[in-house]
C-alpha atoms as a PDB file:
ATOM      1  CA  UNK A   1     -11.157  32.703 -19.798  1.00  0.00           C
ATOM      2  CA  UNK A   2      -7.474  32.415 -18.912  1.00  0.00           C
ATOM      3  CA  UNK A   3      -6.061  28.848 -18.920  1.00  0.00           C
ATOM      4  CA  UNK A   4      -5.351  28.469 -15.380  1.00  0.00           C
ATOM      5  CA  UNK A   5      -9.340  29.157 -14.690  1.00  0.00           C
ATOM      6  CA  UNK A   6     -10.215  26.623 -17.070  1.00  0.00           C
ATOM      7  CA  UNK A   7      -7.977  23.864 -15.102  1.00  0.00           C
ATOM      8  CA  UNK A   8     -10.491  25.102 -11.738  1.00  0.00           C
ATOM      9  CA  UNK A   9     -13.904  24.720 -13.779  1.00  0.00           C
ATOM     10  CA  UNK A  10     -12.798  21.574 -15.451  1.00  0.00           C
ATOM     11  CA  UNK A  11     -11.642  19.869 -12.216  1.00  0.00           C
ATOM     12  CA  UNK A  12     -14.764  21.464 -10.761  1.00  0.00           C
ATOM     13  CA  UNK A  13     -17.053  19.684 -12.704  1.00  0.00           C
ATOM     14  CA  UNK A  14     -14.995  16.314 -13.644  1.00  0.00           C
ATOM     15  CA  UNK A  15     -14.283  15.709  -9.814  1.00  0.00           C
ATOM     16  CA  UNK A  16     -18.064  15.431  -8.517  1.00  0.00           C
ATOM     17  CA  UNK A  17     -18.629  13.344 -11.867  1.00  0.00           C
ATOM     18  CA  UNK A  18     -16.023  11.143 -10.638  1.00  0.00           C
ATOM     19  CA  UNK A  19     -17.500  10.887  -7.025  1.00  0.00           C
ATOM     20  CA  UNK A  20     -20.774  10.288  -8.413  1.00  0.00           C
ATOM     21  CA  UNK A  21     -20.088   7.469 -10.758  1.00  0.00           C
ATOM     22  CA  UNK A  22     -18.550   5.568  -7.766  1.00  0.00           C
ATOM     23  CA  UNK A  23     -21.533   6.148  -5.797  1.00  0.00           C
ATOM     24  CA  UNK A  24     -23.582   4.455  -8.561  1.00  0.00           C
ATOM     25  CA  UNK A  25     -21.106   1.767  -9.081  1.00  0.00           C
ATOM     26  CA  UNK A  26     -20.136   1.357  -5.512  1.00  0.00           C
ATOM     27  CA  UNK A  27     -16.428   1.501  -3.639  1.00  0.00           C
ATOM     28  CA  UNK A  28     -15.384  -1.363  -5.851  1.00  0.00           C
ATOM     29  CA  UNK A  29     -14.712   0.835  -8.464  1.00  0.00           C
ATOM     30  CA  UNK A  30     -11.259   2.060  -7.016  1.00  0.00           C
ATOM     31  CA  UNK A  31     -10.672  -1.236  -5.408  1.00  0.00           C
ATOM     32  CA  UNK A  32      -7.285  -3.253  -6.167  1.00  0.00           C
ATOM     33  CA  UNK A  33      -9.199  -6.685  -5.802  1.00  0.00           C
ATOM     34  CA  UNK A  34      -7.823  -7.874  -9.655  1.00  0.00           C
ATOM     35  CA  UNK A  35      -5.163  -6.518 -11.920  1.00  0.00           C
ATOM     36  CA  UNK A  36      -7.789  -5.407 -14.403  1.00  0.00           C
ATOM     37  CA  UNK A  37      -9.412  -2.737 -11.420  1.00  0.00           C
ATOM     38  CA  UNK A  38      -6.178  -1.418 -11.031  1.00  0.00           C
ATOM     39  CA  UNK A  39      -5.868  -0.430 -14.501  1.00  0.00           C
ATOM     40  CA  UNK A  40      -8.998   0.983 -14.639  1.00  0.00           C
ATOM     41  CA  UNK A  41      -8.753   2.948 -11.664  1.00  0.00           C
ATOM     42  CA  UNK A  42      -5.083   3.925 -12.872  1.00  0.00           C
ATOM     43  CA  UNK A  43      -7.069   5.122 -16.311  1.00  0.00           C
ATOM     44  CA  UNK A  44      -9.649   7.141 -14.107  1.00  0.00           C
ATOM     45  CA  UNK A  45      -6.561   9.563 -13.141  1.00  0.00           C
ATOM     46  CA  UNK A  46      -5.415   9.988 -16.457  1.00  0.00           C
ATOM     47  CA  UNK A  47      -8.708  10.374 -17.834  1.00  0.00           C
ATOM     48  CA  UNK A  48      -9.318  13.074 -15.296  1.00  0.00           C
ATOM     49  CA  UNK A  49      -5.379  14.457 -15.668  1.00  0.00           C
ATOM     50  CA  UNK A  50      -5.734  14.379 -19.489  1.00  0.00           C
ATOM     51  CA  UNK A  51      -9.386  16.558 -19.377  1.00  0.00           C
ATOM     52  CA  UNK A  52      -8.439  19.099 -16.530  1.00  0.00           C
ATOM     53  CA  UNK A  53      -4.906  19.412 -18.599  1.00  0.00           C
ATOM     54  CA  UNK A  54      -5.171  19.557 -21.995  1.00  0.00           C
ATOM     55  CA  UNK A  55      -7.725  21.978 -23.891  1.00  0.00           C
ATOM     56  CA  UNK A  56      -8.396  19.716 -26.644  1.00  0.00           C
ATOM     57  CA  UNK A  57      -9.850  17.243 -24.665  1.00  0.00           C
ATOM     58  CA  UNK A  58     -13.445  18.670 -23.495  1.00  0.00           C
ATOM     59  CA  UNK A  59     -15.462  18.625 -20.415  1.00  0.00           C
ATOM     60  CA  UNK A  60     -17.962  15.976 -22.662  1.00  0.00           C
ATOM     61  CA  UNK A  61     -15.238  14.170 -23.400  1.00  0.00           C
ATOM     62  CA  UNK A  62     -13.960  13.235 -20.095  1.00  0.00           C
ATOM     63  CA  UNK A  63     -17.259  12.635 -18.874  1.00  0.00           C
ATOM     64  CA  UNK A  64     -17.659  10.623 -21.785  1.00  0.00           C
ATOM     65  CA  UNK A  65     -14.375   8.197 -21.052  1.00  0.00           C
ATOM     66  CA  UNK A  66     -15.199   7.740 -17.303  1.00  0.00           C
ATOM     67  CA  UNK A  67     -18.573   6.794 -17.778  1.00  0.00           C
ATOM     68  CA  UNK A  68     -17.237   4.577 -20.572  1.00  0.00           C
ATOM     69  CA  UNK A  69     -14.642   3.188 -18.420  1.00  0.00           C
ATOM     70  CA  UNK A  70     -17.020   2.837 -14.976  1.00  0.00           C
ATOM     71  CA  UNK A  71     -19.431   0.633 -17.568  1.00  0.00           C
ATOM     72  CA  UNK A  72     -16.811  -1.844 -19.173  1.00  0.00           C
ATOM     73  CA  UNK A  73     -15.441  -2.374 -15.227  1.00  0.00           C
ATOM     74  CA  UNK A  74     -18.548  -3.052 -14.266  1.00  0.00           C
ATOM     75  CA  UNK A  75     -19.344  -5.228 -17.557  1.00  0.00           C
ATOM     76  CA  UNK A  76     -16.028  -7.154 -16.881  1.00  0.00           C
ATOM     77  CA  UNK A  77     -16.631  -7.506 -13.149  1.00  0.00           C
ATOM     78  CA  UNK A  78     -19.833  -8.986 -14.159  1.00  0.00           C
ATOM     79  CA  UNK A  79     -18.074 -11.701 -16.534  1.00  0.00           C
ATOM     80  CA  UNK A  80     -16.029 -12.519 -14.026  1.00  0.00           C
ATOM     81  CA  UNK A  81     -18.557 -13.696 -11.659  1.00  0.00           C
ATOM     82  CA  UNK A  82     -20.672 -15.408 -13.381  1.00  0.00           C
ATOM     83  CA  UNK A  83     -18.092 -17.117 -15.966  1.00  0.00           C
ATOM     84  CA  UNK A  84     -14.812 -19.072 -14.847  1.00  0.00           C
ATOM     85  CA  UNK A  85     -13.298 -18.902 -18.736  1.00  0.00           C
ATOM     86  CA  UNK A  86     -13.360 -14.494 -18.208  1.00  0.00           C
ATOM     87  CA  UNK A  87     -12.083 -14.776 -15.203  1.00  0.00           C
ATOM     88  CA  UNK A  88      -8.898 -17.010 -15.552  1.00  0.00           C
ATOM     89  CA  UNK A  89      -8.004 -14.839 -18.518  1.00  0.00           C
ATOM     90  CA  UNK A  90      -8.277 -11.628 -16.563  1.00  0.00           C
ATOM     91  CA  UNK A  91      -6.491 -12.498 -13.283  1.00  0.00           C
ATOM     92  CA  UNK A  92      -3.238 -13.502 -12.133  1.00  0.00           C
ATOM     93  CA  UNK A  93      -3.373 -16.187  -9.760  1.00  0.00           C
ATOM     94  CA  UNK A  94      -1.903 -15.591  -6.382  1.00  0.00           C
ATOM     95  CA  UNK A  95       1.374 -17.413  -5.696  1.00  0.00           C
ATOM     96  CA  UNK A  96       3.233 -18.308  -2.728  1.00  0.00           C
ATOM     97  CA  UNK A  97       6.593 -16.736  -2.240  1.00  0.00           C
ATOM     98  CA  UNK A  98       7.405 -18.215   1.352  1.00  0.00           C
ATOM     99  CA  UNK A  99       5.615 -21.134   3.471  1.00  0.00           C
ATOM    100  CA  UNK A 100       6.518 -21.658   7.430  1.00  0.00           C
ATOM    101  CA  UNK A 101       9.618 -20.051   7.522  1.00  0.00           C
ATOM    102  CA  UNK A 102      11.048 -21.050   4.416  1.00  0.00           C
ATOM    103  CA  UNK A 103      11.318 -18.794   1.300  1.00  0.00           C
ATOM    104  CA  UNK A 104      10.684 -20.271  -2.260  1.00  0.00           C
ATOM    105  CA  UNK A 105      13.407 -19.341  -4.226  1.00  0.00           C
ATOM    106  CA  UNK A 106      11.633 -21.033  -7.295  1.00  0.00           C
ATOM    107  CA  UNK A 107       8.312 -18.579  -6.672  1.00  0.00           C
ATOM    108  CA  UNK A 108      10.601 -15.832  -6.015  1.00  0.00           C
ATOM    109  CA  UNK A 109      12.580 -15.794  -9.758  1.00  0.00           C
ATOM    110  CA  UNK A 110       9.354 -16.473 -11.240  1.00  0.00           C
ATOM    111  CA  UNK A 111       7.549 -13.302 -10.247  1.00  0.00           C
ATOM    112  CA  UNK A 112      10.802 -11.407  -9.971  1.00  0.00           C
ATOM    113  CA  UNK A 113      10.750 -10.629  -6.378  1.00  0.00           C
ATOM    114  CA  UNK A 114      13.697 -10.035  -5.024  1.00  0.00           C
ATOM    115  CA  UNK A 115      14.704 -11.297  -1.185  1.00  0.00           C
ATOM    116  CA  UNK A 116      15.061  -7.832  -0.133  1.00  0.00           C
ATOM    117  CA  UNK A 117      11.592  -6.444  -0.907  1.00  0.00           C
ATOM    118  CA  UNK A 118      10.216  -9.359   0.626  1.00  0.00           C
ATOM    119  CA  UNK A 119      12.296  -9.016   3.668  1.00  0.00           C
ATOM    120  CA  UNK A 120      10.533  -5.093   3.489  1.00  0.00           C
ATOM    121  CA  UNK A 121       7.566  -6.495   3.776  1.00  0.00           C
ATOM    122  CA  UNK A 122       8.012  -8.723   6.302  1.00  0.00           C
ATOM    123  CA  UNK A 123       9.536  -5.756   8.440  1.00  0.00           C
ATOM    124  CA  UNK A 124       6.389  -4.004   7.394  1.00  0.00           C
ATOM    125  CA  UNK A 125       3.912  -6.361   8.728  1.00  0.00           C
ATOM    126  CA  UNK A 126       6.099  -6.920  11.969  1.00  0.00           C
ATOM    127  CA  UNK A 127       7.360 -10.424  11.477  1.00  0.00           C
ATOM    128  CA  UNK A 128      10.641 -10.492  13.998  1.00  0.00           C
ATOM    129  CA  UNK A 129      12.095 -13.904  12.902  1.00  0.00           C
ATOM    130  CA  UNK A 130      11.302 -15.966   9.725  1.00  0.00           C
ATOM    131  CA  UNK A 131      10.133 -18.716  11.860  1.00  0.00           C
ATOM    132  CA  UNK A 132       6.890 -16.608  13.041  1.00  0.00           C
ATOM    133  CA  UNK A 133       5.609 -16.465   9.035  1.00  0.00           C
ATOM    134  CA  UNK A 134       2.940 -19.274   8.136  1.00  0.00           C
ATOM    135  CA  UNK A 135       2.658 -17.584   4.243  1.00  0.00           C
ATOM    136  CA  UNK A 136       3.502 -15.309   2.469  1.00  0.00           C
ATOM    137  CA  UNK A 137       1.323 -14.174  -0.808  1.00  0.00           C
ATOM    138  CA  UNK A 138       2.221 -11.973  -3.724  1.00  0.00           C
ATOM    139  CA  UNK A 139      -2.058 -11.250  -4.448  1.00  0.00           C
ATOM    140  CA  UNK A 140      -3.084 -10.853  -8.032  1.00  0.00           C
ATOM    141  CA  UNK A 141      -2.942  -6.991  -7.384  1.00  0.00           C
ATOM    142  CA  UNK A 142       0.726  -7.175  -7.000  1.00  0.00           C
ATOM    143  CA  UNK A 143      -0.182  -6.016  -3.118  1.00  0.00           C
ATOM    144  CA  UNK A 144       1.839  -9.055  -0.883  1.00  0.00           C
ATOM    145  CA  UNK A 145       0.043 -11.106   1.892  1.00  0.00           C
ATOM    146  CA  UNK A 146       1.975 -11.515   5.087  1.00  0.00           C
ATOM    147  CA  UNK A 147       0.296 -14.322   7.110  1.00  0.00           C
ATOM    148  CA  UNK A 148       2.079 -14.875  10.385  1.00  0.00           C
ATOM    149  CA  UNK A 149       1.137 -16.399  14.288  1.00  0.00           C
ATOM    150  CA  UNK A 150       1.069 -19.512  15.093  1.00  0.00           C
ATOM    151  CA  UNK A 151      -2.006 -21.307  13.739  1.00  0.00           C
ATOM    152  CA  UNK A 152      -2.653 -21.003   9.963  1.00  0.00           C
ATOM    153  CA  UNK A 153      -6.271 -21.965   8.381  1.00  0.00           C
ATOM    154  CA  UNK A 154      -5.658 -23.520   5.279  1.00  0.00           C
ATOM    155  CA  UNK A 155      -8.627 -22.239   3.811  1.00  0.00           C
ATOM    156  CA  UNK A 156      -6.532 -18.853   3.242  1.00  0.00           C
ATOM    157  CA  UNK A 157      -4.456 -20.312   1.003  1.00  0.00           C
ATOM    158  CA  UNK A 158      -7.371 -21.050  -1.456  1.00  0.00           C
ATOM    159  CA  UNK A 159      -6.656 -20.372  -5.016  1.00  0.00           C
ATOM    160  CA  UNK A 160      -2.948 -19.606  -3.912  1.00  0.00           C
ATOM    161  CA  UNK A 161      -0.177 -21.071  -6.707  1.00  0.00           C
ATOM    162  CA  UNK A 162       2.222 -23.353  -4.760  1.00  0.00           C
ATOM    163  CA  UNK A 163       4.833 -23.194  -7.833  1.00  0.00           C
ATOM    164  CA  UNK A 164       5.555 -20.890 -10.919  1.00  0.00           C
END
């Protein structure tokens, strides 16, 4: 069978594995909700690139890894629910990087944002003067939080870092 073919049937099969291991584990196996799930999911592609790619990696093989992968997310996911000591050491804590109006330099050198990605995502979520923004969170994911209105509930700061 010529190589490009085998990229087709390897795909082929490795693709509806894929979908069907996230059926069985459910939609948070691509989520972003920790830093660990984004690893994992990052690992999913290059378990599927690496399989699909290179011919000494088999068909078994790749099913092997995401299987292998789908069970120690799950396994850690577990942990982390039902034991606080697994779960500080595998997320970040959220942190603050700006609170009514004001940006926190301090925050900001800590997690090395710089002002002008934070002014990006400020554009991004529509903010039209820094006065308007209640909070603004850099998540454990890396994804950042851009609270802004009038009224903020203080409960959605829970678990936020106010300092570095």
């Amino acid at each position: 069978m010529p190589d490009w073919m085998t990229y087709f049937v390897d795909a082929a099969v490795l693709v509806p594995v894929m979908v069907l291991l996230v059926r069985l584990a459910g939609l948070r196996a691509f989520s972003k909700m920790t830093s660990f799930d984004f690893a994992v999911t990052v690992s999913f592609g290059s378990v599927l690139a690496a399989t699909v790619l290179s011919p000494s990696t088999t068909v078994v093989q790749g099913i092997l890894a995401l299987v292998a992968l789908f069970a120690v997310q799950w396994a850690i996911g577990t942990a982390r629910a039902r034991f606080a000591p697994v779960k500080a050491l595998s997320d970040n804590a959220p942190i603050l990087l700006m609170r009514d109006g004001q940006i926190l330099e301090a925050n900001m050198a800590a997690t090395g944002v710089a002002r002008s990605d934070l002014v990006a995502k400020l554009r991004e979520a529509n903010v039209m003067d820094f006065s308007e923004v209640r909070a603004v969170v850099l998540e454990t994911t890396g994804d950042v939080s851009v609270l802004h209105g009038t009224d903020l509930d203080e409960g959605l700061l829970d678990g936020v870092s106010t300092t570095p």
